[in-house]
C-alpha atoms as a PDB file:
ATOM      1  CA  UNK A   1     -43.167-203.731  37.378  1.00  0.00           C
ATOM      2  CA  UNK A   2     -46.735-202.857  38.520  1.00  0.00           C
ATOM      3  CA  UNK A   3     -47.063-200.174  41.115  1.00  0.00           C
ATOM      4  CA  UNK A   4     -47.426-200.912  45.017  1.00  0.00           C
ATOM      5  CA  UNK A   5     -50.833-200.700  46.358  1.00  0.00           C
ATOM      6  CA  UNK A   6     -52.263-200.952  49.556  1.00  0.00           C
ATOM      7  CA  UNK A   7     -55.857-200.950  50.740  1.00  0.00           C
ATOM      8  CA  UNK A   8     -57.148-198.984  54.003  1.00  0.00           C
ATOM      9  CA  UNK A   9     -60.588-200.125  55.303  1.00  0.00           C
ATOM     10  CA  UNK A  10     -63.103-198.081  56.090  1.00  0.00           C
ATOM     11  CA  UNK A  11     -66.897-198.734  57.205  1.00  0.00           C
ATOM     12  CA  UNK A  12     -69.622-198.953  53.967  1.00  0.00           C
ATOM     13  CA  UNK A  13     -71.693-196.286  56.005  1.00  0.00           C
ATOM     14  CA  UNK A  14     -70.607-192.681  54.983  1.00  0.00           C
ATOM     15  CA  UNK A  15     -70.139-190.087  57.767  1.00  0.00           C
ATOM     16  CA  UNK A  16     -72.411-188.080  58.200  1.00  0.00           C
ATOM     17  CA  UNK A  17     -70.076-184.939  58.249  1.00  0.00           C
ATOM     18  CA  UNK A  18     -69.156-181.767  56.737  1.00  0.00           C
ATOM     19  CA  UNK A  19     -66.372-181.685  54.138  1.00  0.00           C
ATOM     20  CA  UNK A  20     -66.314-185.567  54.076  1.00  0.00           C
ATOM     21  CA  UNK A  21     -63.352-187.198  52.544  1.00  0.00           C
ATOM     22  CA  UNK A  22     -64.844-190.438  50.999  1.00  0.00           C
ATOM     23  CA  UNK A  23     -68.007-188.672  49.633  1.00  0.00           C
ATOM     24  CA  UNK A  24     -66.279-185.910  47.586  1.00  0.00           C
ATOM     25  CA  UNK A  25     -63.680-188.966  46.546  1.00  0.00           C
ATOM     26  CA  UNK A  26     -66.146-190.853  45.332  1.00  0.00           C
ATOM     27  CA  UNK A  27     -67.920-188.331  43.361  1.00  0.00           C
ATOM     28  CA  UNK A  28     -69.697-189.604  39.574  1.00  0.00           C
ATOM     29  CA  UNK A  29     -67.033-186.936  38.032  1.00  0.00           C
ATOM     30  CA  UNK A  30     -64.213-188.950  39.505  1.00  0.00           C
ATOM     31  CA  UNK A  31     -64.781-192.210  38.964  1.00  0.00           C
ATOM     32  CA  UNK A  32     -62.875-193.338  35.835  1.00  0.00           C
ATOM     33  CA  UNK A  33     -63.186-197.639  36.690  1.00  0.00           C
ATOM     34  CA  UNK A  34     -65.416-200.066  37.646  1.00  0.00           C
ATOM     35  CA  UNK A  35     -64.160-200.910  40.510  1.00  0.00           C
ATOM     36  CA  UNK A  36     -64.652-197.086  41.614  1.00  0.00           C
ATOM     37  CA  UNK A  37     -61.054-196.920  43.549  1.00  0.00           C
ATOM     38  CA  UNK A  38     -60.200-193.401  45.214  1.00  0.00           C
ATOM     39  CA  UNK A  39     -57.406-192.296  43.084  1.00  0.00           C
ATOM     40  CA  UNK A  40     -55.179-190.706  45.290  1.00  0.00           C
ATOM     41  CA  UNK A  41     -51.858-192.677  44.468  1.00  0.00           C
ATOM     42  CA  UNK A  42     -49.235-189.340  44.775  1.00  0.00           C
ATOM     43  CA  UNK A  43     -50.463-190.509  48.613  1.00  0.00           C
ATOM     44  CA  UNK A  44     -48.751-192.247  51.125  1.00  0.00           C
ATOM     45  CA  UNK A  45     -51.026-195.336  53.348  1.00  0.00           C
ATOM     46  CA  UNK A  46     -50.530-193.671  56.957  1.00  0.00           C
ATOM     47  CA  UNK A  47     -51.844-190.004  55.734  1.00  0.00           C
ATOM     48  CA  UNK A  48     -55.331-191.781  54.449  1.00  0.00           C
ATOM     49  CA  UNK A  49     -55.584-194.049  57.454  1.00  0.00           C
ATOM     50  CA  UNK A  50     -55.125-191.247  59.768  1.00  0.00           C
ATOM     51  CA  UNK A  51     -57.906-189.079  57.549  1.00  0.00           C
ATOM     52  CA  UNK A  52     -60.342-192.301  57.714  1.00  0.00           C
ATOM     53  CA  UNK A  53     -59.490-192.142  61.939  1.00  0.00           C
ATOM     54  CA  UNK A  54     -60.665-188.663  62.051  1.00  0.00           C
ATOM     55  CA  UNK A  55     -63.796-188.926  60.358  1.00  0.00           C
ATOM     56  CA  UNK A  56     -64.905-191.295  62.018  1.00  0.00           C
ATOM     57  CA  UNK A  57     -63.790-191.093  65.488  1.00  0.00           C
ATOM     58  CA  UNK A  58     -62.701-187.527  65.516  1.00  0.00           C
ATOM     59  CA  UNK A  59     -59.387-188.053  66.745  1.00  0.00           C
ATOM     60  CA  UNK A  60     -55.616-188.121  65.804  1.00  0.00           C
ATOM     61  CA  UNK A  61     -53.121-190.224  67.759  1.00  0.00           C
ATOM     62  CA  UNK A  62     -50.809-188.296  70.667  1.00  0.00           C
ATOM     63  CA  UNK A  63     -48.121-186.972  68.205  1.00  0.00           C
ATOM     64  CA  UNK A  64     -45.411-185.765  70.063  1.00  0.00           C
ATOM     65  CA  UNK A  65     -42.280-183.030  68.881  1.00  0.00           C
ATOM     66  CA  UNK A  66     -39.955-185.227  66.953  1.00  0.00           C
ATOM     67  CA  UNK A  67     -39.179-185.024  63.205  1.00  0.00           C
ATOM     68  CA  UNK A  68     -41.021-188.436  62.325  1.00  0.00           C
ATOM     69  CA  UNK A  69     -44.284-187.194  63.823  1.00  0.00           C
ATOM     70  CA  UNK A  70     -43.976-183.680  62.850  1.00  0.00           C
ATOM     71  CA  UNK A  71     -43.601-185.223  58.927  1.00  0.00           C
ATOM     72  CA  UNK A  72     -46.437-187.322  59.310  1.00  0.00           C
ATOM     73  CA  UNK A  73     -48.791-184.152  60.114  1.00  0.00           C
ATOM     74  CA  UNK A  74     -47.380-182.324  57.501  1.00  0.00           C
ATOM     75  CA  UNK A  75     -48.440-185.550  55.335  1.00  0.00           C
ATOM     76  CA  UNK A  76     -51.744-185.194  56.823  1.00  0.00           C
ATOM     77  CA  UNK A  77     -52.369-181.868  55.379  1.00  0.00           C
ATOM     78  CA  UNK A  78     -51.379-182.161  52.498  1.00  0.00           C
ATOM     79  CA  UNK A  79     -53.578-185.062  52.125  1.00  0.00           C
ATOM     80  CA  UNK A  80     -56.672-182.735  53.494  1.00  0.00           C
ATOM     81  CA  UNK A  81     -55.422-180.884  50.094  1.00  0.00           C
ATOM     82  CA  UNK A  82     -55.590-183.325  47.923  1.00  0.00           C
ATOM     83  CA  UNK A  83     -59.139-184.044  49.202  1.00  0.00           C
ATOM     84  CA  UNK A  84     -60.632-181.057  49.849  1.00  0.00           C
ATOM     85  CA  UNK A  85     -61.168-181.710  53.777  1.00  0.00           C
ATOM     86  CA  UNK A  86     -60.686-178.247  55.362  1.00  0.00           C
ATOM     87  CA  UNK A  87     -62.036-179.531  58.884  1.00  0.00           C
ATOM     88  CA  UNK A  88     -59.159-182.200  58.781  1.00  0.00           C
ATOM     89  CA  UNK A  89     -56.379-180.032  57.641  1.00  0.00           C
ATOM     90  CA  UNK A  90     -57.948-177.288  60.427  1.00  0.00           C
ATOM     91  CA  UNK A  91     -57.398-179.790  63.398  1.00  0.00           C
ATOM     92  CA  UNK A  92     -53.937-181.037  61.679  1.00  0.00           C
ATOM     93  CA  UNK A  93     -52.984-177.666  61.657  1.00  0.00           C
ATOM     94  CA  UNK A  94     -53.765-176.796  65.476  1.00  0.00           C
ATOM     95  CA  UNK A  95     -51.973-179.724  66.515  1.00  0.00           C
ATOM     96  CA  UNK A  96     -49.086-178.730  64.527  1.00  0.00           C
ATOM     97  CA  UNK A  97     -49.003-175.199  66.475  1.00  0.00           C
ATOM     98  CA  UNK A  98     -49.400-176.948  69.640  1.00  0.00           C
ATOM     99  CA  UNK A  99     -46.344-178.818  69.561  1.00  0.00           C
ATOM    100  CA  UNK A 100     -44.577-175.790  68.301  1.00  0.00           C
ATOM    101  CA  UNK A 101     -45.996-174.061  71.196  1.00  0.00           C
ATOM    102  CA  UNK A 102     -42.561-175.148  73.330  1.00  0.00           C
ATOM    103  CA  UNK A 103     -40.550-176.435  70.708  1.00  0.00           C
ATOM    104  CA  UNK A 104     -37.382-174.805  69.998  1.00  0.00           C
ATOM    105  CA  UNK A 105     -36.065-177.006  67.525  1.00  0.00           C
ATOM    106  CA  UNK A 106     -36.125-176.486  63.925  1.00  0.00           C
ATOM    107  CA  UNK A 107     -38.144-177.840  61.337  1.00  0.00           C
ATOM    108  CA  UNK A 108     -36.939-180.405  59.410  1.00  0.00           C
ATOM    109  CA  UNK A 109     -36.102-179.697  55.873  1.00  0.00           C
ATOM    110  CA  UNK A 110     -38.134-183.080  54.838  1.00  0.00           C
ATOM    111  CA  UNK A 111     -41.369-181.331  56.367  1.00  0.00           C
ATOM    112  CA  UNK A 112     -40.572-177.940  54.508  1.00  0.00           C
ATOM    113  CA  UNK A 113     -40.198-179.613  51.353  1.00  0.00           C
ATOM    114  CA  UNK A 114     -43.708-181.718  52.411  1.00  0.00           C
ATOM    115  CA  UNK A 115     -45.593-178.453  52.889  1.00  0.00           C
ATOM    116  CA  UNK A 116     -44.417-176.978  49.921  1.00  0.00           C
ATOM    117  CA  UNK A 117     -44.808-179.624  47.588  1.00  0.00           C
ATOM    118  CA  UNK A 118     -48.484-180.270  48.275  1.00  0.00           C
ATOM    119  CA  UNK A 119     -50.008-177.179  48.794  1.00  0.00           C
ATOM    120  CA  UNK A 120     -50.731-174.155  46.370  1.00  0.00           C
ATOM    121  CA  UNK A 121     -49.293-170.270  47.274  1.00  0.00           C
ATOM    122  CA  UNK A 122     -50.767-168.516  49.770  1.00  0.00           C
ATOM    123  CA  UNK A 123     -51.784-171.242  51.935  1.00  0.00           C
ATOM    124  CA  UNK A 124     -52.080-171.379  55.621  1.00  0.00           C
ATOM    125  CA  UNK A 125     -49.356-173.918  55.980  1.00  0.00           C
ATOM    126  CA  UNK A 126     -46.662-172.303  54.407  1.00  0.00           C
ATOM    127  CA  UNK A 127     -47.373-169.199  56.286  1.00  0.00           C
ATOM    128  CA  UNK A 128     -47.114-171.366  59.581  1.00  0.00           C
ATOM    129  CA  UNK A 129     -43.500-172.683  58.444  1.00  0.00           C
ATOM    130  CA  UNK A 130     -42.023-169.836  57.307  1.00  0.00           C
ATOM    131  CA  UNK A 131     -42.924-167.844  60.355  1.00  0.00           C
ATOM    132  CA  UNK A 132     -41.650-170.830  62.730  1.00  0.00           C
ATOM    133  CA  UNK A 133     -38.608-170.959  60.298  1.00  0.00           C
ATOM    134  CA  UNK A 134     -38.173-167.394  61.228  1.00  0.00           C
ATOM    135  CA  UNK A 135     -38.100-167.213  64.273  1.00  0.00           C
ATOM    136  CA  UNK A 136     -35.991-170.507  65.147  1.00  0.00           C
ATOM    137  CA  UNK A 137     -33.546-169.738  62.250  1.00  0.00           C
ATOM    138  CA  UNK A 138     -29.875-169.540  64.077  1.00  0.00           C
ATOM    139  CA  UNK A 139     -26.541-168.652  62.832  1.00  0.00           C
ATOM    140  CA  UNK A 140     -25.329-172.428  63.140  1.00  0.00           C
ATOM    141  CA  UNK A 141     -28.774-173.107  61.215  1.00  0.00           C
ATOM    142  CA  UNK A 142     -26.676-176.209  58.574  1.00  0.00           C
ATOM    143  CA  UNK A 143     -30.288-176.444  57.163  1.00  0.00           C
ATOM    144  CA  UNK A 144     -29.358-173.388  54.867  1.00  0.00           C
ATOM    145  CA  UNK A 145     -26.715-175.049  52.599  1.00  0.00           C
ATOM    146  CA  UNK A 146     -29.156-177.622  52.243  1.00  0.00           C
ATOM    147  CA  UNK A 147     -31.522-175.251  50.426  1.00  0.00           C
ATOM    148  CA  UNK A 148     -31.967-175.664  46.883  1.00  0.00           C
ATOM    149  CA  UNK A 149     -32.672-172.702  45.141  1.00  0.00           C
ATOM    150  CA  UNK A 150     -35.335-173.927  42.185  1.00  0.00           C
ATOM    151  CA  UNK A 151     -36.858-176.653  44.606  1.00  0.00           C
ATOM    152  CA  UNK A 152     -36.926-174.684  47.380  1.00  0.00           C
ATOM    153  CA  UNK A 153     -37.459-171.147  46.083  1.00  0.00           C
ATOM    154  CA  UNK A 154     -41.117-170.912  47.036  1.00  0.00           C
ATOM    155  CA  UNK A 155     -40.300-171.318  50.595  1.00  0.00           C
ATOM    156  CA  UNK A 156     -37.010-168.947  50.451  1.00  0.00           C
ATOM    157  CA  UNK A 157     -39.165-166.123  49.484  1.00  0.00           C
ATOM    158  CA  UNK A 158     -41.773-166.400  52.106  1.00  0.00           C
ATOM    159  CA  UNK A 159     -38.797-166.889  54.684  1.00  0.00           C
ATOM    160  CA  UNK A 160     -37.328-163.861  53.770  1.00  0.00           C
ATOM    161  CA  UNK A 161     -40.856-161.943  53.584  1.00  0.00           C
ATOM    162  CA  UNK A 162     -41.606-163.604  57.615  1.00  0.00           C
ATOM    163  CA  UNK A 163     -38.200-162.653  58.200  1.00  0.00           C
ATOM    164  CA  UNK A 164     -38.603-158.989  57.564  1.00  0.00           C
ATOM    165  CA  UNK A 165     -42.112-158.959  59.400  1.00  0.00           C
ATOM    166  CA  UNK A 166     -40.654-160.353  62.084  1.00  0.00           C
ATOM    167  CA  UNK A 167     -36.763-158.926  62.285  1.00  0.00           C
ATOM    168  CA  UNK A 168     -37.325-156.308  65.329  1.00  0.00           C
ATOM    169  CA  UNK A 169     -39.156-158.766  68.052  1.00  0.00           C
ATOM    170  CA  UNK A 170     -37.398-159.382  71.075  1.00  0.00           C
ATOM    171  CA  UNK A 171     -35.579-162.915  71.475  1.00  0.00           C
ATOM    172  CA  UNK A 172     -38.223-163.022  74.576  1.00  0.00           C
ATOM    173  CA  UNK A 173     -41.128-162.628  72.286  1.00  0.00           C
ATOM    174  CA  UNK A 174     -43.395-165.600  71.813  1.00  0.00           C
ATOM    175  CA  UNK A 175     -44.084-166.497  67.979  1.00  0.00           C
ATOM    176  CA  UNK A 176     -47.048-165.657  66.094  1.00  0.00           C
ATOM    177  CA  UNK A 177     -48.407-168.990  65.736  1.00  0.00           C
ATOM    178  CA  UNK A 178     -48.706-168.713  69.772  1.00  0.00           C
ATOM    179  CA  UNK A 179     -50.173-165.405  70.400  1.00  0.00           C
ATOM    180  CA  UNK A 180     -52.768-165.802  67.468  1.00  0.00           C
ATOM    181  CA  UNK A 181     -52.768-169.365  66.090  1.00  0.00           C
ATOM    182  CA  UNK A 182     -56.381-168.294  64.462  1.00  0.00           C
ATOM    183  CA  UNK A 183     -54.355-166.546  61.981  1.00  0.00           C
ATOM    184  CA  UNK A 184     -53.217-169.829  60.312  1.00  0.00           C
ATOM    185  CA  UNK A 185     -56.932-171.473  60.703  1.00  0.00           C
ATOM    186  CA  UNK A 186     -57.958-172.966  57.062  1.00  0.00           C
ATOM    187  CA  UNK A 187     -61.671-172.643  58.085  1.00  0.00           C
ATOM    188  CA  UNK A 188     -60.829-168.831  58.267  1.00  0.00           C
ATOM    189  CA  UNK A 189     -58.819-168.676  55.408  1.00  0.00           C
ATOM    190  CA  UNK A 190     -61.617-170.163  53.065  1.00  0.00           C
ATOM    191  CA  UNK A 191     -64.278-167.681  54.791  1.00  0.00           C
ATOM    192  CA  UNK A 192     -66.076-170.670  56.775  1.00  0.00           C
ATOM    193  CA  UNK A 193     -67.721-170.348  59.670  1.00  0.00           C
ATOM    194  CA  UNK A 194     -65.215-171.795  62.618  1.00  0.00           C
ATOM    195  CA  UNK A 195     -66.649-174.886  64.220  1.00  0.00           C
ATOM    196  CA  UNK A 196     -66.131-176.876  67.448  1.00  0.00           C
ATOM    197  CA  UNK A 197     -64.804-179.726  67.499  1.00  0.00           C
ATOM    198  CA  UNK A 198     -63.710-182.665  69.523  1.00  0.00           C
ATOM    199  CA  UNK A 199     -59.990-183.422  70.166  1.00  0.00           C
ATOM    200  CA  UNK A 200     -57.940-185.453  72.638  1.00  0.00           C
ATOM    201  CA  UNK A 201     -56.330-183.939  75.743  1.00  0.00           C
ATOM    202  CA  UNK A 202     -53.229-184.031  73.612  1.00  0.00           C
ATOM    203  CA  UNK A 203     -54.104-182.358  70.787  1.00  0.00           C
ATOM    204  CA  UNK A 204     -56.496-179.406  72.322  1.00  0.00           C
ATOM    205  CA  UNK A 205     -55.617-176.191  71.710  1.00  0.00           C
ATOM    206  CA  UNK A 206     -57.857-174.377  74.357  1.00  0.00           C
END
């Protein structure tokens, strides 16, 4: 049985932006058919769509703090990985903070496993789940058992290592991701220079 494809449109007309999607997708090195299709087939149809959004109209739909929309960011990212598109991870990123700013549940273990499984060591992302893991792990926290120690053994160790950072802060204390979300910026990471840009009401971080 052939696999299931589906199509997202997108205007002929490139961008004309930094750290474009489409135009390093389309590069000469990458195209292995004819028909020049963007191979990114590992991807899911909402991810691309919401990439496609951004680039052109510079903004991402009012996500609110719930599982399903938390997943789909996490999706997001990882799909700025795949590509290459730092600016679009960067505002994915920030809007992930921002709903973590007062939310005091914890992260799914579907969004973990999301995180970890598309992006290398080291990256901002993890850092920004294993410190929120930290500090909203409880004692009743059923998420543990679910752990599997080769899949998830990545994200163990850098939840014992944010765990250890962060073991003598006060219950009152606000989490790192709020008093300096900079620190999980990928612009930063990759030794860009940080640049403005546009975001809905919803999604700004000033």
């Amino acid at each position: 049985m052939a696999p299931r494809t589906a199509a997202v449109a997108a205007p002929k007309r490139l961008p004309d932006v930094s750290g474009d999607t489409i135009a390093k997708a389309t590069k000469p090195e990458w195209r292995t058919d004819p028909t020049k299709p963007i191979g990114l087939s590992d991807q899911r149809q909402v991810p691309f769509a919401r990439d496609i959004q951004w680039l052109y109209c510079k903004t991402l739909n009012d996500y609110k703090s719930e599982n399903h929309d938390l997943e789909e960011l996490a999706r997001m990212y990882v799909l700025g990985e795949a590509v290459m598109d730092a600016m679009f991870q960067e505002v994915v990123i920030k809007t992930i903070i921002h709903l973590y700013s007062d939310n005091q549940e914890t992260m799914s273990l579907s969004m973990i496993r999301i995180i970890y499984e598309g992006t290398p060591g080291g990256s901002p992302a993890r850092q920004l789940v294993a410190d929120i893991c930290a500090f909203q792990l409880k004692p009743r926290f059923k998420r543990v058992k679910n752990l599997d120690t080769e899949k998830d053994s990545e994200f163990m160790k850098d939840l014992i290592v944010a765990l250890l950072t962060h073991r003598q802060v006060g219950k009152d204390t606000s989490g790192p991701w709020i008093d300096d979300p900079d620190h999980y910026s990928v612009l930063k990471a990759e030794g860009s220079i940080t640049e403005e840009f546009p975001i809905k009401d919803e999604t700004d971080m000033s």
